[in-house]
N, C-alpha and C. Protein backbone atom coordinates (compact mmCIF):
# COMPACT_ATOMS: atom_id res chain seq x y z
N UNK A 1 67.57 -26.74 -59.33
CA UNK A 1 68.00 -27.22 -58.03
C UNK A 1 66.98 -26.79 -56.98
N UNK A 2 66.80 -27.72 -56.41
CA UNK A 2 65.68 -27.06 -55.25
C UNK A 2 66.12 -27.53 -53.60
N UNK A 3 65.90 -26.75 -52.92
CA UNK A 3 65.99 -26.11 -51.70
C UNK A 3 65.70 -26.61 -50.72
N UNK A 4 66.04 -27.18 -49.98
CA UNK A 4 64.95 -27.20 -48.78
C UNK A 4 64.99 -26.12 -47.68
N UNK A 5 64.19 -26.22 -47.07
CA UNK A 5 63.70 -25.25 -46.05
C UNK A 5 63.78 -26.33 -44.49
N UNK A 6 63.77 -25.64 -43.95
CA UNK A 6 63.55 -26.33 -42.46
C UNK A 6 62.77 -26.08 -41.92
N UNK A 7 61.92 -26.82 -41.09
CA UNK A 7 60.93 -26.70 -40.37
C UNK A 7 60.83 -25.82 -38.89
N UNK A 8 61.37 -24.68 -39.47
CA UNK A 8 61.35 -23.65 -38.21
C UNK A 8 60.32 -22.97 -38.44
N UNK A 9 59.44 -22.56 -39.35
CA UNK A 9 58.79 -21.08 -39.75
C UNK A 9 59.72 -20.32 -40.35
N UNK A 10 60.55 -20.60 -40.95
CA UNK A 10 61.06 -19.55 -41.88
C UNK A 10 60.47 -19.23 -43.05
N UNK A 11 60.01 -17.34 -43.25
CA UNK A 11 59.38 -17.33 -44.59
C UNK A 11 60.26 -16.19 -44.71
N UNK A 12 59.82 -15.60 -45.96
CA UNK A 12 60.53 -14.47 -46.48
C UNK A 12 62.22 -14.58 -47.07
N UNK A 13 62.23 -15.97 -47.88
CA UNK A 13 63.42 -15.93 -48.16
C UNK A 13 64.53 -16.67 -47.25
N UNK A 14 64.06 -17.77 -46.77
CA UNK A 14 64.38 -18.28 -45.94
C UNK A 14 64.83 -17.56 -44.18
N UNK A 15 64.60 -16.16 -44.31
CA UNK A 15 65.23 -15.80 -42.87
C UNK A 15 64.11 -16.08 -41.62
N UNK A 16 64.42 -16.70 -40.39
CA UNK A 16 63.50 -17.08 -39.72
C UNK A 16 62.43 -16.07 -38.57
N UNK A 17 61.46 -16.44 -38.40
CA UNK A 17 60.60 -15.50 -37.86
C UNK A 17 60.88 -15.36 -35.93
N UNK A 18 60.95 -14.48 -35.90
CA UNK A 18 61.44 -14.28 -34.62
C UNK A 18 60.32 -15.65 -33.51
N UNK A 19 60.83 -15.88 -32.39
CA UNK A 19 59.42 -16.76 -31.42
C UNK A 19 59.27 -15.34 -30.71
N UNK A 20 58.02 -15.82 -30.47
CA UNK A 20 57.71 -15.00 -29.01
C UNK A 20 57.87 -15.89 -27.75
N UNK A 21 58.61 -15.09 -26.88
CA UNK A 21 59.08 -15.08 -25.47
C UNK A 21 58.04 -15.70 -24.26
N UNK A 22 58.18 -16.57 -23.41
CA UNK A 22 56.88 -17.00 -22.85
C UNK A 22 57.77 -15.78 -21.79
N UNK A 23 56.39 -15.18 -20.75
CA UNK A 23 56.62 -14.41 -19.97
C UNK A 23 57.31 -15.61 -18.67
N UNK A 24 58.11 -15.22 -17.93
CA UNK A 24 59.15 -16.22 -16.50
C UNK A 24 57.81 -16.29 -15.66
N UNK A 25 58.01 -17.69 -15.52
CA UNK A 25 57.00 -18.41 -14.79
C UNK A 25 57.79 -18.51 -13.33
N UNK A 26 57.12 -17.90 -12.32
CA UNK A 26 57.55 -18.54 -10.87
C UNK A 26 56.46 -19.89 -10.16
N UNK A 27 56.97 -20.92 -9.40
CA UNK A 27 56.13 -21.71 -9.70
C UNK A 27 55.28 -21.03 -8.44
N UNK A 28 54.02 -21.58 -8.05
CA UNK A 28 53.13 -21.63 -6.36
C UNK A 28 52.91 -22.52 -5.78
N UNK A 29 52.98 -22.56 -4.53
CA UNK A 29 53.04 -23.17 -3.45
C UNK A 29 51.78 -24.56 -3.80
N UNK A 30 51.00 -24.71 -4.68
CA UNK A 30 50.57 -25.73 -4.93
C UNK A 30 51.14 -26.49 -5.89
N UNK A 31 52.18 -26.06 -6.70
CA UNK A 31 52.56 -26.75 -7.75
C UNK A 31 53.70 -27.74 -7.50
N UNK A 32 54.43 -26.67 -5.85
CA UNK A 32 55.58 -27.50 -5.38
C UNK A 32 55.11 -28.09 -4.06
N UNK A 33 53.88 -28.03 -3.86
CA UNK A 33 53.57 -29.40 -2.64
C UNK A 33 53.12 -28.36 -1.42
N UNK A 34 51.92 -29.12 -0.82
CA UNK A 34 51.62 -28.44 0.83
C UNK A 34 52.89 -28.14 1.94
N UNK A 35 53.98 -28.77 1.78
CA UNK A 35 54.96 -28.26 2.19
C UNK A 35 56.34 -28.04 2.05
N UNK A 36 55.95 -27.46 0.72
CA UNK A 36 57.51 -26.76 0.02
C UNK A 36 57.62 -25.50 1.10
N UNK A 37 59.19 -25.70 0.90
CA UNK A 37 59.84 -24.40 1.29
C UNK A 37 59.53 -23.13 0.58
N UNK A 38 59.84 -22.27 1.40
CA UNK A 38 59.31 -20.85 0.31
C UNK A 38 61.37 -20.68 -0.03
N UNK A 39 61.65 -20.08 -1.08
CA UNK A 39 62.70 -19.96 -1.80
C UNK A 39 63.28 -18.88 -0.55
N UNK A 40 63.46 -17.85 0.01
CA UNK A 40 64.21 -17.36 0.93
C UNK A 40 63.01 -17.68 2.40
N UNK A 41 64.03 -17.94 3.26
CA UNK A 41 63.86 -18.26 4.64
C UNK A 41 63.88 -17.06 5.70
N UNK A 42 62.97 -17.01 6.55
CA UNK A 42 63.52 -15.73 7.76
C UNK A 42 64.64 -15.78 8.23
N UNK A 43 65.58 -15.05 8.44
CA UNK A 43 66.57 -14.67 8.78
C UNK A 43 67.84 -14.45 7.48
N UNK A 44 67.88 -14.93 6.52
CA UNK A 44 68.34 -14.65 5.39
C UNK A 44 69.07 -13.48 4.91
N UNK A 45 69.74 -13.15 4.21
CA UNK A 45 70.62 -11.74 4.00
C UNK A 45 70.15 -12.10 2.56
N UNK A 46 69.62 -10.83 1.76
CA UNK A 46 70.05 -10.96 0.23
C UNK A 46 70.62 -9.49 0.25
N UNK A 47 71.67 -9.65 -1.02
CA UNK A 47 71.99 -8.51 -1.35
C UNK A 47 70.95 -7.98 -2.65
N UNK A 48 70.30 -7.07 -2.96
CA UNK A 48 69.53 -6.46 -4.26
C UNK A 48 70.07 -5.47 -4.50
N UNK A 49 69.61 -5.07 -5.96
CA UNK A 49 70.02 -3.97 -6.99
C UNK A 49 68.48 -3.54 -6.60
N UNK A 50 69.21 -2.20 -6.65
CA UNK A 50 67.87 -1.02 -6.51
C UNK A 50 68.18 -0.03 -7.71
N UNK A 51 67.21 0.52 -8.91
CA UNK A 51 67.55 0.93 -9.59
C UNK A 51 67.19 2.55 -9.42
N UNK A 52 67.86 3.56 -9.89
CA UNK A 52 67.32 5.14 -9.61
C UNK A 52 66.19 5.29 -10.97
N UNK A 53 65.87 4.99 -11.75
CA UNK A 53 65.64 5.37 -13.17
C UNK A 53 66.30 6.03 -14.26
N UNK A 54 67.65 6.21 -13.82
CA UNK A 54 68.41 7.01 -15.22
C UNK A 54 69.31 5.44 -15.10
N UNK A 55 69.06 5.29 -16.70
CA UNK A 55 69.87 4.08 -17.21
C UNK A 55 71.47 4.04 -16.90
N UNK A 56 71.64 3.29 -16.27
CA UNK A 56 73.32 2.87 -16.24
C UNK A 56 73.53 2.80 -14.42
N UNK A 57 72.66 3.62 -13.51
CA UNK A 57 72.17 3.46 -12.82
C UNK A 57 71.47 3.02 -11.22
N UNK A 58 71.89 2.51 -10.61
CA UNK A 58 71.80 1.75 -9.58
C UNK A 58 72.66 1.65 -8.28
N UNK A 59 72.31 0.57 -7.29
CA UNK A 59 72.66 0.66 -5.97
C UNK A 59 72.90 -0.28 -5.54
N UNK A 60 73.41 -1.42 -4.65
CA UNK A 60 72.93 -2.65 -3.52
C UNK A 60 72.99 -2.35 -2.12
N UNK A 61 71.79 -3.35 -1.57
CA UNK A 61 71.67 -2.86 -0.16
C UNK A 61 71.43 -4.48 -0.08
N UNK A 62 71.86 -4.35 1.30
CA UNK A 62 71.55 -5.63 1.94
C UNK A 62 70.52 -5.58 2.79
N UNK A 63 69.35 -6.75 2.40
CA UNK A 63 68.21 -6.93 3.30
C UNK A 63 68.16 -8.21 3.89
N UNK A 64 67.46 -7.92 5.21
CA UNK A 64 67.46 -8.78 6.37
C UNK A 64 65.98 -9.42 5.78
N UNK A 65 65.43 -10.88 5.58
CA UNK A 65 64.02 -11.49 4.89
C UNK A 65 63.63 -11.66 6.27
N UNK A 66 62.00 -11.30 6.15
CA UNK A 66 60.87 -11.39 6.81
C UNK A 66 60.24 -12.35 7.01
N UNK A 67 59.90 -12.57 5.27
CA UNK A 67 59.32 -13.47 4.75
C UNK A 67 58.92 -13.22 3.26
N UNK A 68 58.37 -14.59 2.84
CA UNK A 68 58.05 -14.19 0.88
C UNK A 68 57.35 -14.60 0.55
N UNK A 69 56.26 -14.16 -0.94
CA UNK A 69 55.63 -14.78 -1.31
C UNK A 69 56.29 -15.48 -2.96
N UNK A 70 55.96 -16.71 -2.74
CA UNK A 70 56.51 -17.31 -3.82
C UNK A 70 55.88 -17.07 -5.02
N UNK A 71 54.81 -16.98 -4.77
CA UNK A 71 53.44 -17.06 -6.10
C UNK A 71 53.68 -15.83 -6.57
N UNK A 72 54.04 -14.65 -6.15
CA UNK A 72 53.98 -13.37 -6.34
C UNK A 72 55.59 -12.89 -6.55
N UNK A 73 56.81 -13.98 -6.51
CA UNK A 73 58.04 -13.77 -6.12
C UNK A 73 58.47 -12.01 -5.67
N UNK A 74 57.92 -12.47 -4.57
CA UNK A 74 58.15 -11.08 -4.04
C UNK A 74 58.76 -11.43 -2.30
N UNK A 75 59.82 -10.64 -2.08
CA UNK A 75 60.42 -10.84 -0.46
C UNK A 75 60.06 -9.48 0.31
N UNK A 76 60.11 -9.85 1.32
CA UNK A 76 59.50 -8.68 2.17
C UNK A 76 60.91 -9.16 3.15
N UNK A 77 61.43 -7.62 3.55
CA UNK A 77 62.56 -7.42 4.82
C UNK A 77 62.81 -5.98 5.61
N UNK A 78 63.85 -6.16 5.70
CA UNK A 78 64.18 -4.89 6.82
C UNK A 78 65.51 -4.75 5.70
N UNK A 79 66.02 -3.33 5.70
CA UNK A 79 67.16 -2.93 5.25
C UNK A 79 68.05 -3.09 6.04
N UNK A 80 69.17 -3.67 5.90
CA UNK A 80 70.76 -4.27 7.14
C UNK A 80 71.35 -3.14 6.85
N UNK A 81 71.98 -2.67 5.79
CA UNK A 81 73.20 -1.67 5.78
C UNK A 81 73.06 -0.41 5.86
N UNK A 82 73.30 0.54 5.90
CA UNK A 82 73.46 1.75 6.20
C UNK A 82 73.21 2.55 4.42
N UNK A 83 72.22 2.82 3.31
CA UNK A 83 72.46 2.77 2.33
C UNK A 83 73.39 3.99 2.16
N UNK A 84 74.24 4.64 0.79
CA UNK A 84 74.49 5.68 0.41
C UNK A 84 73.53 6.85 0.44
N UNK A 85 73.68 8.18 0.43
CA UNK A 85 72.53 9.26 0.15
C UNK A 85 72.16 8.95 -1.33
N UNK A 86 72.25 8.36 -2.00
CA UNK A 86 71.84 7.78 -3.07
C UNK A 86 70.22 8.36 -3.44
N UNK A 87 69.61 7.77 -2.09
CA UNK A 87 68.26 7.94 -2.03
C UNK A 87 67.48 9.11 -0.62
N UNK A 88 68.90 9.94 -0.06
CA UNK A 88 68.41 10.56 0.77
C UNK A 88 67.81 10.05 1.58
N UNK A 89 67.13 10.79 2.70
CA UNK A 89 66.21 10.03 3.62
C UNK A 89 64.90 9.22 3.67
N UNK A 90 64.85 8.63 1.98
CA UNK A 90 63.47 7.75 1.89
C UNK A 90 64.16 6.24 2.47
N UNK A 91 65.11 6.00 2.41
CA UNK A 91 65.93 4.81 2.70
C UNK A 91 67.18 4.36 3.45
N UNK A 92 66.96 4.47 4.70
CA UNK A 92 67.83 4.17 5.61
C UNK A 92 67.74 2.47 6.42
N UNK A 93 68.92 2.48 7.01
CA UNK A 93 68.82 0.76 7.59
C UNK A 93 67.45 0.82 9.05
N UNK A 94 66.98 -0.01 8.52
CA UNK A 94 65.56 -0.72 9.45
C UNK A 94 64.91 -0.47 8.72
N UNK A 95 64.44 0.14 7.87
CA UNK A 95 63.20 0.78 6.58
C UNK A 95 63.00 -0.82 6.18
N UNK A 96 61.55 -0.67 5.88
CA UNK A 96 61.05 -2.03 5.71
C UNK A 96 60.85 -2.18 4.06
N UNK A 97 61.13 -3.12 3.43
CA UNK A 97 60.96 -3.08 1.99
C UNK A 97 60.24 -4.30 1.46
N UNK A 98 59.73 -4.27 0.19
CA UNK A 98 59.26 -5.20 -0.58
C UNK A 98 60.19 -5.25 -1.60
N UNK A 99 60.79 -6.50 -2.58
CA UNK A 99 61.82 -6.51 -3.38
C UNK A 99 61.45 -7.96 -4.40
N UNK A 100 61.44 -7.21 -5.93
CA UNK A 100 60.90 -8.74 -6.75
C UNK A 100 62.19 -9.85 -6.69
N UNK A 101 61.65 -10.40 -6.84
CA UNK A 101 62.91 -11.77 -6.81
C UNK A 101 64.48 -11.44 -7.74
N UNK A 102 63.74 -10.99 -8.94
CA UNK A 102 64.66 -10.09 -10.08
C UNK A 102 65.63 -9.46 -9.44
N UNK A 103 65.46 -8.59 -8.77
CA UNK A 103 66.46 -7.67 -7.87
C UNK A 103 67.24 -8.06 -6.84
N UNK A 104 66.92 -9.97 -6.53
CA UNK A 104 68.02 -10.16 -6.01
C UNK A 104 69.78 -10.64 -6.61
N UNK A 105 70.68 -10.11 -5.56
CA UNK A 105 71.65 -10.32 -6.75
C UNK A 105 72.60 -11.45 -6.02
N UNK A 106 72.42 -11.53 -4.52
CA UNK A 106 73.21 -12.32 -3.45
C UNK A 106 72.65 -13.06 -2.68
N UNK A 107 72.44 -14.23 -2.39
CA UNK A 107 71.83 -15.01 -0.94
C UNK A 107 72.91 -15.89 0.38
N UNK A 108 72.37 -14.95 1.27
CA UNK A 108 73.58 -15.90 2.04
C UNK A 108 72.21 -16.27 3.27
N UNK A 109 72.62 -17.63 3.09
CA UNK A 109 71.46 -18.50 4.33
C UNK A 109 71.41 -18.30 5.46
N UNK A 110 70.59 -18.06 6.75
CA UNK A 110 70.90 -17.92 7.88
C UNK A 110 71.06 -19.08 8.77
N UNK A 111 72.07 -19.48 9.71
CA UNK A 111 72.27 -20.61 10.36
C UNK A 111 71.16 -21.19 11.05
């Protein structure tokens, strides 16, 4: 009796070979036109996860957007809320931040 196989790359007994992962593509401002919008707007609220480094971990603060770079998905703002001592006095509201797109977890639009 014979077998078939499927055309995935499966070797070793039929179990299949893992893919590799393309790294997340953000697109750039040339790919979406001389005048695409940038993905957050000035005046904007996002809420982000800020992580401490011990696993399990973390925080949200709400930031006021500046502005962003899309190509780099990166937002630049002001901190809105008042954070927890979480982080002591490296991070209080008006502290200016940079934040990857990843870390946002909320968007609310500004009128």
């Amino acid at each position: 009796m014979r077998v078939k196989r499927a055309k995935t790359g499966e070797v070793n007994g039929g179990h299949p070979q893992p893919r590799a992962q393309k790294p997340r593509e953000y697109p750039t401002k040339g790919a979406l036109g001389t005048n695409a919008m940038p993905k957050y707007q000035k005046g904007d609220y996002l809420r982000v996860e800020l992580l401490s480094g011990v696993p399990g971990s973390s925080m949200s603060i709400w930031i006021y957007v500046d502005h962003c770079d899309d190509k780099h998905a990166i937002v630049f703002g002001t901190v809105d809320t008042e954070p927890s001592d979480w982080f002591g006095n490296s991070l209080k509201s008006g502290t200016k931040v940079a934040v990857a797109y990843g870390q946002v977890r909320e968007h609310r639009q500004s009128w």
